[in-house]
Protein backbone atom coordinates (compact mmCIF):
# COMPACT_ATOMS: atom_id res chain seq x y z
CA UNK A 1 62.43 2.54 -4.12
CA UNK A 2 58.71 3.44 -3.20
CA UNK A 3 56.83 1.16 -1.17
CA UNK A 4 53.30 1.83 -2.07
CA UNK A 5 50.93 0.22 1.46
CA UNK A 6 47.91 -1.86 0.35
CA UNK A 7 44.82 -0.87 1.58
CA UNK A 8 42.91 -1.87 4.41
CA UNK A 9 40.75 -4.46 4.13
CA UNK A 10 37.22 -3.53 5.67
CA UNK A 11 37.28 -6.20 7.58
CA UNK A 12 40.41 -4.60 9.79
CA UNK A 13 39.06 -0.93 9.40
CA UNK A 14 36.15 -2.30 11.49
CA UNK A 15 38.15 -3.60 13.89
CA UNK A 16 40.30 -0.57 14.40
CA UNK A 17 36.64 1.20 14.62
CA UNK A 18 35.58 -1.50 17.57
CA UNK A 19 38.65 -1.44 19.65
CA UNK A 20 38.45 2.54 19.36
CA UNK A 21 35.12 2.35 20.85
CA UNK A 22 35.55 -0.16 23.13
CA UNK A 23 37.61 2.11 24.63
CA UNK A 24 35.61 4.77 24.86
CA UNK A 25 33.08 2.24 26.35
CA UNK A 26 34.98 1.63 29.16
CA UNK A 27 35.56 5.48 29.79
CA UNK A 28 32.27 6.11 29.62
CA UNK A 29 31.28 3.54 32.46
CA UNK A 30 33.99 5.12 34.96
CA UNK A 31 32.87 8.90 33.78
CA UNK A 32 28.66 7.50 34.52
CA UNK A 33 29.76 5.59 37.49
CA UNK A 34 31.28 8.54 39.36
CA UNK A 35 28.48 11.38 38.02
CA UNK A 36 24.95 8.60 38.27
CA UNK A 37 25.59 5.78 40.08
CA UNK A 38 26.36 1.89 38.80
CA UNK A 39 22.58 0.86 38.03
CA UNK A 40 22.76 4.11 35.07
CA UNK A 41 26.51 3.34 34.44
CA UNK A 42 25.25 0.19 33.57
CA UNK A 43 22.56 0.73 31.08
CA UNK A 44 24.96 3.80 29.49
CA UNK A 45 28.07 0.85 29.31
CA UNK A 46 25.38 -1.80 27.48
CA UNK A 47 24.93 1.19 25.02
CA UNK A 48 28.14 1.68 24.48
CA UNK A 49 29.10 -2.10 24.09
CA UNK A 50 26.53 -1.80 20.98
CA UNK A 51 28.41 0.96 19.00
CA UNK A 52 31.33 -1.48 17.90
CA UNK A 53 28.71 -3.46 16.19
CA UNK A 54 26.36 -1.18 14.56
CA UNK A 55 29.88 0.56 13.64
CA UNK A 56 31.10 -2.76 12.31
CA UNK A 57 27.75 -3.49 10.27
CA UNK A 58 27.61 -0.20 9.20
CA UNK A 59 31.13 -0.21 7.44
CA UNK A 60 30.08 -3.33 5.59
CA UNK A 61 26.78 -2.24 4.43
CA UNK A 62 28.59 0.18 2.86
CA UNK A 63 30.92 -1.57 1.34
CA UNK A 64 28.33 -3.98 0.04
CA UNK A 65 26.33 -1.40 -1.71
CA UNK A 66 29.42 0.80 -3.20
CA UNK A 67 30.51 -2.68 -4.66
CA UNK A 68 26.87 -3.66 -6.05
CA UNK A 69 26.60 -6.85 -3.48
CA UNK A 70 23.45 -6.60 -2.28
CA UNK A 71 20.53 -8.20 -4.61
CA UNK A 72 19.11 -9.68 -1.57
CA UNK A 73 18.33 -7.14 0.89
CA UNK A 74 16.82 -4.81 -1.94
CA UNK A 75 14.73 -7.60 -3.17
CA UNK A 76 12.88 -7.87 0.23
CA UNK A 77 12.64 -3.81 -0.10
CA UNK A 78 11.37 -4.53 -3.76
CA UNK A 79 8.79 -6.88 -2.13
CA UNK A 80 7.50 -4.66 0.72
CA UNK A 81 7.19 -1.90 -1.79
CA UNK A 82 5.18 -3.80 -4.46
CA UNK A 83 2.57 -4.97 -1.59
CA UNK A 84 2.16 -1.65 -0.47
CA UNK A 85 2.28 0.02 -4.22
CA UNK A 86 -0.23 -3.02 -4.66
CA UNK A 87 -3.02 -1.69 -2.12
CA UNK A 88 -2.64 1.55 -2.66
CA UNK A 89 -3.32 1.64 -6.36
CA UNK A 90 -6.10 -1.13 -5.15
CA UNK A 91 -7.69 1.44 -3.01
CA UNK A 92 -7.48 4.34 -5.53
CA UNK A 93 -9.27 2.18 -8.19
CA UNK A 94 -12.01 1.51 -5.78
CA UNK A 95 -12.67 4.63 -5.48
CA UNK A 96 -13.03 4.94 -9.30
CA UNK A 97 -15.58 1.72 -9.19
CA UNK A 98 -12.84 0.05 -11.33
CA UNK A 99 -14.56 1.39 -14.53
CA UNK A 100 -12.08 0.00 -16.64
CA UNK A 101 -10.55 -3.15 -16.67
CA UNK A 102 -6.89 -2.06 -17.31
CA UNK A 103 -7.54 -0.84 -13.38
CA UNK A 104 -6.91 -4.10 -12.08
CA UNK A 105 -3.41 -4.47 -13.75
CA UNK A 106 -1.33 -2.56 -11.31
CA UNK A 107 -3.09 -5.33 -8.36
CA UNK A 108 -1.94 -8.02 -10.43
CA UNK A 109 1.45 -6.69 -11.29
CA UNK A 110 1.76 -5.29 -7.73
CA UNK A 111 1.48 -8.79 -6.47
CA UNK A 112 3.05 -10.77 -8.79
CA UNK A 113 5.86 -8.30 -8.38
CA UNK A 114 6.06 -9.20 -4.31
CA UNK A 115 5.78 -12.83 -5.05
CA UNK A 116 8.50 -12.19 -7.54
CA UNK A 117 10.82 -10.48 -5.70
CA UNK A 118 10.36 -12.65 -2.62
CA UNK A 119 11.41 -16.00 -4.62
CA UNK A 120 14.83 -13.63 -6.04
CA UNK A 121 15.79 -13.54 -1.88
CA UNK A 122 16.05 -17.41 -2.17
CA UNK A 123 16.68 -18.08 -5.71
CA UNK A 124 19.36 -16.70 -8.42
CA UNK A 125 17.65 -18.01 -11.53
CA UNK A 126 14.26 -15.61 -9.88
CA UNK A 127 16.56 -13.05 -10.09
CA UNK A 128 18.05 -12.76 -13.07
CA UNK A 129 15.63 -14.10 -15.30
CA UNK A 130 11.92 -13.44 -13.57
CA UNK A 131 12.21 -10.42 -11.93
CA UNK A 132 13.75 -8.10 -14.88
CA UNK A 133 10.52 -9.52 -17.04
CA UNK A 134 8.33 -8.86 -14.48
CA UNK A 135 9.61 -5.67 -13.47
CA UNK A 136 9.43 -3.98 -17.02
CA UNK A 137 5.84 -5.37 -17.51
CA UNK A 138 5.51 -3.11 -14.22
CA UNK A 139 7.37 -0.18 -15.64
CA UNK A 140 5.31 0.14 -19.18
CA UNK A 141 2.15 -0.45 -16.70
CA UNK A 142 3.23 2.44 -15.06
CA UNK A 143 3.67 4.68 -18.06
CA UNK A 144 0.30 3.44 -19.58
CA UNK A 145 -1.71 4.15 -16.56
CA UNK A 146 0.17 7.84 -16.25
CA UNK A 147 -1.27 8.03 -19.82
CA UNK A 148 -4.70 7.09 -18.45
CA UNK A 149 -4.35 9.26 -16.03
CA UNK A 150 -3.73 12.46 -17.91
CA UNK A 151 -6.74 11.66 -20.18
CA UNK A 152 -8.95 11.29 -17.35
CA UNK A 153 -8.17 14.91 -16.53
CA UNK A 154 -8.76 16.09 -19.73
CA UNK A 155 -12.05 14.79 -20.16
CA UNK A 156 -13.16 16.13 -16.77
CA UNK A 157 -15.67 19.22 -17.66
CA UNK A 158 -12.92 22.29 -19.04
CA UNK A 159 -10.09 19.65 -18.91
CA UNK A 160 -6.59 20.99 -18.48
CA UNK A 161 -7.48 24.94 -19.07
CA UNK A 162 -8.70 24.65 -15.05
CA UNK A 163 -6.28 22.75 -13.96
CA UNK A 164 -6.04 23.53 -10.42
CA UNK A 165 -9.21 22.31 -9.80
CA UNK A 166 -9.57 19.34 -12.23
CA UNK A 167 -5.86 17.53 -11.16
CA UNK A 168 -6.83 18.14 -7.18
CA UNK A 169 -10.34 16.43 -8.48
CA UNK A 170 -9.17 14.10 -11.16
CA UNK A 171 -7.34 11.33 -10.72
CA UNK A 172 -3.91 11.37 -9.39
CA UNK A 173 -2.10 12.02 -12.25
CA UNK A 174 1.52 10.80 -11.23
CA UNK A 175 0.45 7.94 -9.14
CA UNK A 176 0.91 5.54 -12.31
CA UNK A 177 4.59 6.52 -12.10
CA UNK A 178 5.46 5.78 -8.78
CA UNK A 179 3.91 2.57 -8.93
CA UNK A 180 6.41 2.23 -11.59
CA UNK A 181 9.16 2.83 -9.35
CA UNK A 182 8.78 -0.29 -7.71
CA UNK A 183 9.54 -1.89 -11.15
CA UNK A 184 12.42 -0.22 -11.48
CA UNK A 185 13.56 -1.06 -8.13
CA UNK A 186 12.90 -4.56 -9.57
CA UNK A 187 15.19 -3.45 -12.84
CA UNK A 188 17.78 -2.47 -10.50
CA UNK A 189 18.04 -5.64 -7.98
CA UNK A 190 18.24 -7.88 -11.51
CA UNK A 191 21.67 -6.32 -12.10
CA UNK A 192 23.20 -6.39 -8.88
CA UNK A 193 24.94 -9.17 -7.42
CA UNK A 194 24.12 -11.17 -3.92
CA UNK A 195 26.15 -10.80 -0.84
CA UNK A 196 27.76 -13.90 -0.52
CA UNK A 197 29.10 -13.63 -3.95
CA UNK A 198 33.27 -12.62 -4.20
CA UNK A 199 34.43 -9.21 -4.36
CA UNK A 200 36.12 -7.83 -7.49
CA UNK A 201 35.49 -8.61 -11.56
CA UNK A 202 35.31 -11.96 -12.73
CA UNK A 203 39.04 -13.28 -14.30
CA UNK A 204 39.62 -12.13 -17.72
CA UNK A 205 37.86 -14.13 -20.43
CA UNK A 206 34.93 -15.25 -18.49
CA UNK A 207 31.46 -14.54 -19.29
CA UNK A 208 28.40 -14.14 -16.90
CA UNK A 209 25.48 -16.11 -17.98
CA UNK A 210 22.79 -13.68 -19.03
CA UNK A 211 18.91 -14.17 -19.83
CA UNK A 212 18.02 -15.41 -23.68
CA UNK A 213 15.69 -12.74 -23.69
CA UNK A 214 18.28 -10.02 -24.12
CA UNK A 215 19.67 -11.82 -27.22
CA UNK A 216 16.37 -10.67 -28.87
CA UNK A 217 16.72 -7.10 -28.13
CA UNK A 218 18.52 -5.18 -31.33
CA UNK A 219 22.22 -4.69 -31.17
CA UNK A 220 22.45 -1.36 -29.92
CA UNK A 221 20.29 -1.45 -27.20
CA UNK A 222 22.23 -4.62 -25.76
CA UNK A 223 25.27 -2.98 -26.32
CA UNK A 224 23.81 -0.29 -24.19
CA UNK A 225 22.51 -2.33 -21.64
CA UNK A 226 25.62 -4.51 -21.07
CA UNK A 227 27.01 -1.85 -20.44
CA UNK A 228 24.70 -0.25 -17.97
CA UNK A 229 24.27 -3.76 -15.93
CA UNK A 230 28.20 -3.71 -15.27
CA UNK A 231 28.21 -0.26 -14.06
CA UNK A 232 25.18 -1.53 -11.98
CA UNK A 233 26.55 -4.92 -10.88
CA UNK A 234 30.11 -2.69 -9.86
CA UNK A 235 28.00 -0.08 -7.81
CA UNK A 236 28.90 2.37 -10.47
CA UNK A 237 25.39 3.81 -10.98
CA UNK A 238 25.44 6.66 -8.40
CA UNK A 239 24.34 9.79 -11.31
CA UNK A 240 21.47 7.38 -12.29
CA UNK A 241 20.03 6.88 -9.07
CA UNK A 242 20.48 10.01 -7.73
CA UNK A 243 18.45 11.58 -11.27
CA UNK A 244 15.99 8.66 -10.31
CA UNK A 245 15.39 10.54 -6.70
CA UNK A 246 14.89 13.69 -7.77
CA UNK A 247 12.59 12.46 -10.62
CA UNK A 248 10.26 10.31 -7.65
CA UNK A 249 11.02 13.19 -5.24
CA UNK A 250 9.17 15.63 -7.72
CA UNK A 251 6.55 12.98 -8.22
CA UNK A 252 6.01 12.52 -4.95
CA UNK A 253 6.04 15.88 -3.82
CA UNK A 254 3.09 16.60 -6.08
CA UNK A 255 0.72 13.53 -4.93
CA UNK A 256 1.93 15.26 -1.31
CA UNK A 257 0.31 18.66 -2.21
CA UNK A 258 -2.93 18.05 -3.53
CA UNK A 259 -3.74 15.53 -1.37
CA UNK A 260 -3.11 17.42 1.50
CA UNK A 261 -4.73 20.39 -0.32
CA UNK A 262 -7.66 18.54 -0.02
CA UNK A 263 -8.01 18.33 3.60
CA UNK A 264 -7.11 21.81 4.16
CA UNK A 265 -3.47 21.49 5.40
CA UNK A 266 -5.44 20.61 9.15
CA UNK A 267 -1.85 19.53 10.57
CA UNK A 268 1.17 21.72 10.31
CA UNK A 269 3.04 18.41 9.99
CA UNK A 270 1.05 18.19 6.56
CA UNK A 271 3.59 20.81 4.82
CA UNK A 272 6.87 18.64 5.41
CA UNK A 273 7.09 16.53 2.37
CA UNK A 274 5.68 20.00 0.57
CA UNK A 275 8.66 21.39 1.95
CA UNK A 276 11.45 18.60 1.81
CA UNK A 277 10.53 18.17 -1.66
CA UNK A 278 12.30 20.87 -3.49
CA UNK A 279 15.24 20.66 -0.97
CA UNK A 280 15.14 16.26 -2.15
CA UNK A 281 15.41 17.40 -5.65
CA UNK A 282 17.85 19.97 -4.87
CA UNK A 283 20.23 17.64 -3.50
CA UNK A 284 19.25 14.60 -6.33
CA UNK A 285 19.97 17.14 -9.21
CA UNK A 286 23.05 18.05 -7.21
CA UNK A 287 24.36 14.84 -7.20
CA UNK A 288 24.16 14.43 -10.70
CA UNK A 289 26.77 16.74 -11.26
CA UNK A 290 29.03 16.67 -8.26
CA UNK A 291 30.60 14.20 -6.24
CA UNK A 292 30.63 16.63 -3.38
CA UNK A 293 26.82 17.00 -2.89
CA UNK A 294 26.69 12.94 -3.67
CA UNK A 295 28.53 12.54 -0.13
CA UNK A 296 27.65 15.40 1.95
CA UNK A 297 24.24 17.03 1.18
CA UNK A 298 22.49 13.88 -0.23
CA UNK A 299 22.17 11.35 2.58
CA UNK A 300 21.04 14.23 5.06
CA UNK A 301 18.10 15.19 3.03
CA UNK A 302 17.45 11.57 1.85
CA UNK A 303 17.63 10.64 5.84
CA UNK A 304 15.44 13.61 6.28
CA UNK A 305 12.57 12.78 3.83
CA UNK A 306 12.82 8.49 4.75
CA UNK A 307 11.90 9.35 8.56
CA UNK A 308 9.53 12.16 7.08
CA UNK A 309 7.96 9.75 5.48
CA UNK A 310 7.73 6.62 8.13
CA UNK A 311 5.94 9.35 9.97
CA UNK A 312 3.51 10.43 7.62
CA UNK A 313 2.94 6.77 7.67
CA UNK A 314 2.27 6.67 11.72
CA UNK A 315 -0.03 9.63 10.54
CA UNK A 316 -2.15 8.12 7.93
CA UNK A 317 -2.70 5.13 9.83
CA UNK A 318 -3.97 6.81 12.90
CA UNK A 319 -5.99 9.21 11.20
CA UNK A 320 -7.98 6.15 9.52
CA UNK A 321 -8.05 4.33 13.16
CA UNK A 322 -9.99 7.39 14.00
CA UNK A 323 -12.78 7.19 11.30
CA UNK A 324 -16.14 5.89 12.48
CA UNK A 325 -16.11 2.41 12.92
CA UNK A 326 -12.88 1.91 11.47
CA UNK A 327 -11.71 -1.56 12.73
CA UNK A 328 -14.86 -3.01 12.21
CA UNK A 329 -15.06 -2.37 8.02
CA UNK A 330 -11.25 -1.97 7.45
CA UNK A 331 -11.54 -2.11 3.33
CA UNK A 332 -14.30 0.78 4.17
CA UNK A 333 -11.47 2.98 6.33
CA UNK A 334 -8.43 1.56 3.75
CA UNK A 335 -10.89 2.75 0.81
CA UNK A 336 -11.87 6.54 1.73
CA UNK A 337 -9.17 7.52 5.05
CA UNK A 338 -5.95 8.96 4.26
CA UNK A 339 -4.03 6.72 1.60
CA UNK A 340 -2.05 4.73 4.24
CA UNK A 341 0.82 3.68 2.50
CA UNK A 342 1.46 7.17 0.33
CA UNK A 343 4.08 8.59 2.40
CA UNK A 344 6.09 5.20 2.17
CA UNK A 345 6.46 5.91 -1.11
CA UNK A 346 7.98 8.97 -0.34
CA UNK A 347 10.21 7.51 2.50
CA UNK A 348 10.84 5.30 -0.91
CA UNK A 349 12.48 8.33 -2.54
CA UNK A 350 14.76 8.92 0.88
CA UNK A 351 15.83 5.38 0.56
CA UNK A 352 17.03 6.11 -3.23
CA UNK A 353 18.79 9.04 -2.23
CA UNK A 354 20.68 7.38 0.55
CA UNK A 355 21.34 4.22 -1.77
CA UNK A 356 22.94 6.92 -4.73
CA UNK A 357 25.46 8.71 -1.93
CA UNK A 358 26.55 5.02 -1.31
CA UNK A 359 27.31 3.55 -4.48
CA UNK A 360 30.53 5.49 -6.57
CA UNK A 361 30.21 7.29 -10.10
CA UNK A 362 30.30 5.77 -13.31
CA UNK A 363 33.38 5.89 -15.67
């Protein structure tokens, strides 16, 4: 007879994890006592006593997200994005003297999307039923204003057949679509499930509760998309997101170029999300089709391009702290510096890519 052993819960993988390095704490304090001294033994054995715990958080993050627990903590991300997504389509428009009055919608939807996705951190019902509405409102906004967008080029004077100079010129044409990201980051949190809620499928014969609005959709599209929110709510949706980060990758990696074309390329730091763009895509596309590059190759370049992009951030706001009188007419600077909040949206892509090498594949 075959005894088969039951897994490990996480919960005592952690703790084999803590002791192990509680060990090594300790040996560390005797090795930095006898080469430094106590005062530097001291301050290397209070970093070591953190290890077990980031270790132990660590493990259960990722257990949270391969099992599709974790509504709350991308809501807040949802959120944060929106408000930023919010201002920086904001600022663009000002620029354009908000000729048109479809302008304003991504502002509206930008906040109403934050405001949104802040209430589905406290409240279920926000979640499930608010947030998908508002979040595909944000998604066809998106693909209008990309339309928009690619008209406005063509009317510029010889339209698409210079194109060089009229997309560098003309407005950005896929900005509209990573605005939409942030409503499909919305999409996404709908379908998950919350931390606190138990691990594994619900007992045979029950059914989840699920918005009246789907009931209206035609039969084979809510086939389809029952089907596609219980891959999601499992943390089976690892090909999808990782096709979603090379898609927003690319996207991004456009915006990136021209914008920097603009200014010249003055910093050499300028070229990194030119350059971490094809290797982002690479690695997305790679994903797609193999488990292999899902786990290995993914979360370094996804890691790669999220710190790339918090310090494009630390770039763009410095370089509009250092335009004439910049703190005293901030919606002047915000208007006409560097786009402030641009290269989060590329640290947004990272964050996809390291969310997709998380989760596990579909069936």
């Amino acid at each position: 007879m075959v005894v088969v052993s039951a897994p490990k819960p996480v919960e005592a993988l952690a703790d084999a994890a803590r002791d192990q390095l509680a060990q090594n704490a300790r040996l560390l304090r005797v090795s930095a006592r006898r080469l430094t001294g106590r005062r530097s033994a001291r301050w290397l054995g209070a970093l070591a006593a953190l290890a077990p715990r980031i270790t132990r958080e660590g493990v259960a993050l990722e257990q949270h997200v391969r099992e599709g627990r974790f509504q709350r903590s991308l809501a807040l991300i949802t959120a944060l994005s929106s408000v930023a997504a919010g201002i920086e389509a904001g600022t663009e428009h000002f620029r354009g003297s908000y000729s048109q009055r479809i302008m304003y919608s991504p502002i509206a939807l930008g906040m109403t999307l934050a405001v949104t996705s802040g209430a589905a951190v406290f409240s279920r019902w926000a979640a499930r039923v608010a947030l998908p509405i508002v979040s595909l409102v944000t998604l066809v906004d998106g693909a209008v204003g990309f339309i928009f967008h690619v008209r406005g080029i063509a009317r510029k004077p010889g339209g698409w057949r210079i194109p060089i100079f009229n997309v560098i010129m003309g407005p950005p044409v896929f900005a509209p679509l990573l605005f939409g990201l942030v409503g499909f980051l919305g999409l996404l949190t709908s379908f998950l499930r919350r931390e606190d809620d138990p691990r594994g499928r619900l007992p045979l014969g029950t059914r989840r509760s699920r918005p009246a609005w789907v009931n209206l959709l035609p039969r084979a599209i809510s086939r389809e998309g029952i089907t596609l929110e219980q891959d999601v709510r499992e943390g089976r949706f690892q090909r999808g997101l990782a096709l979603a980060t090379a898609l927003t990758a690319f996207f991004n990696g456009v915006e990136a170029l021209y914008s920097h074309y603009k200014n010249n390329f003055q910093f050499k730091v300028q070229w990194s999300p030119v350059l971490l763009t094809p290797a982002l895509m690479a690695a997305g596309f790679g994903a797609f089709w193999s488990r292999r590059v899902a786990r290995t190759w993914l979360p370094i370049v996804s890691l790669i391009a999220a710190v790339d992009g918090m310090v494009g951030f630390f770039y763009h706001a410095r370089g509009g702290l250092r335009r004439p009188g910049a703190l005293r007419r901030p919606l002047y600077t915000l208007a006409y510096g560097p786009p402030v909040f641009a290269p989060l949206l590329f640290a947004a892509s990272g964050m996809l890519g390291l969310m997709a090498s998380l989760m596990r594949r579909g069936k």
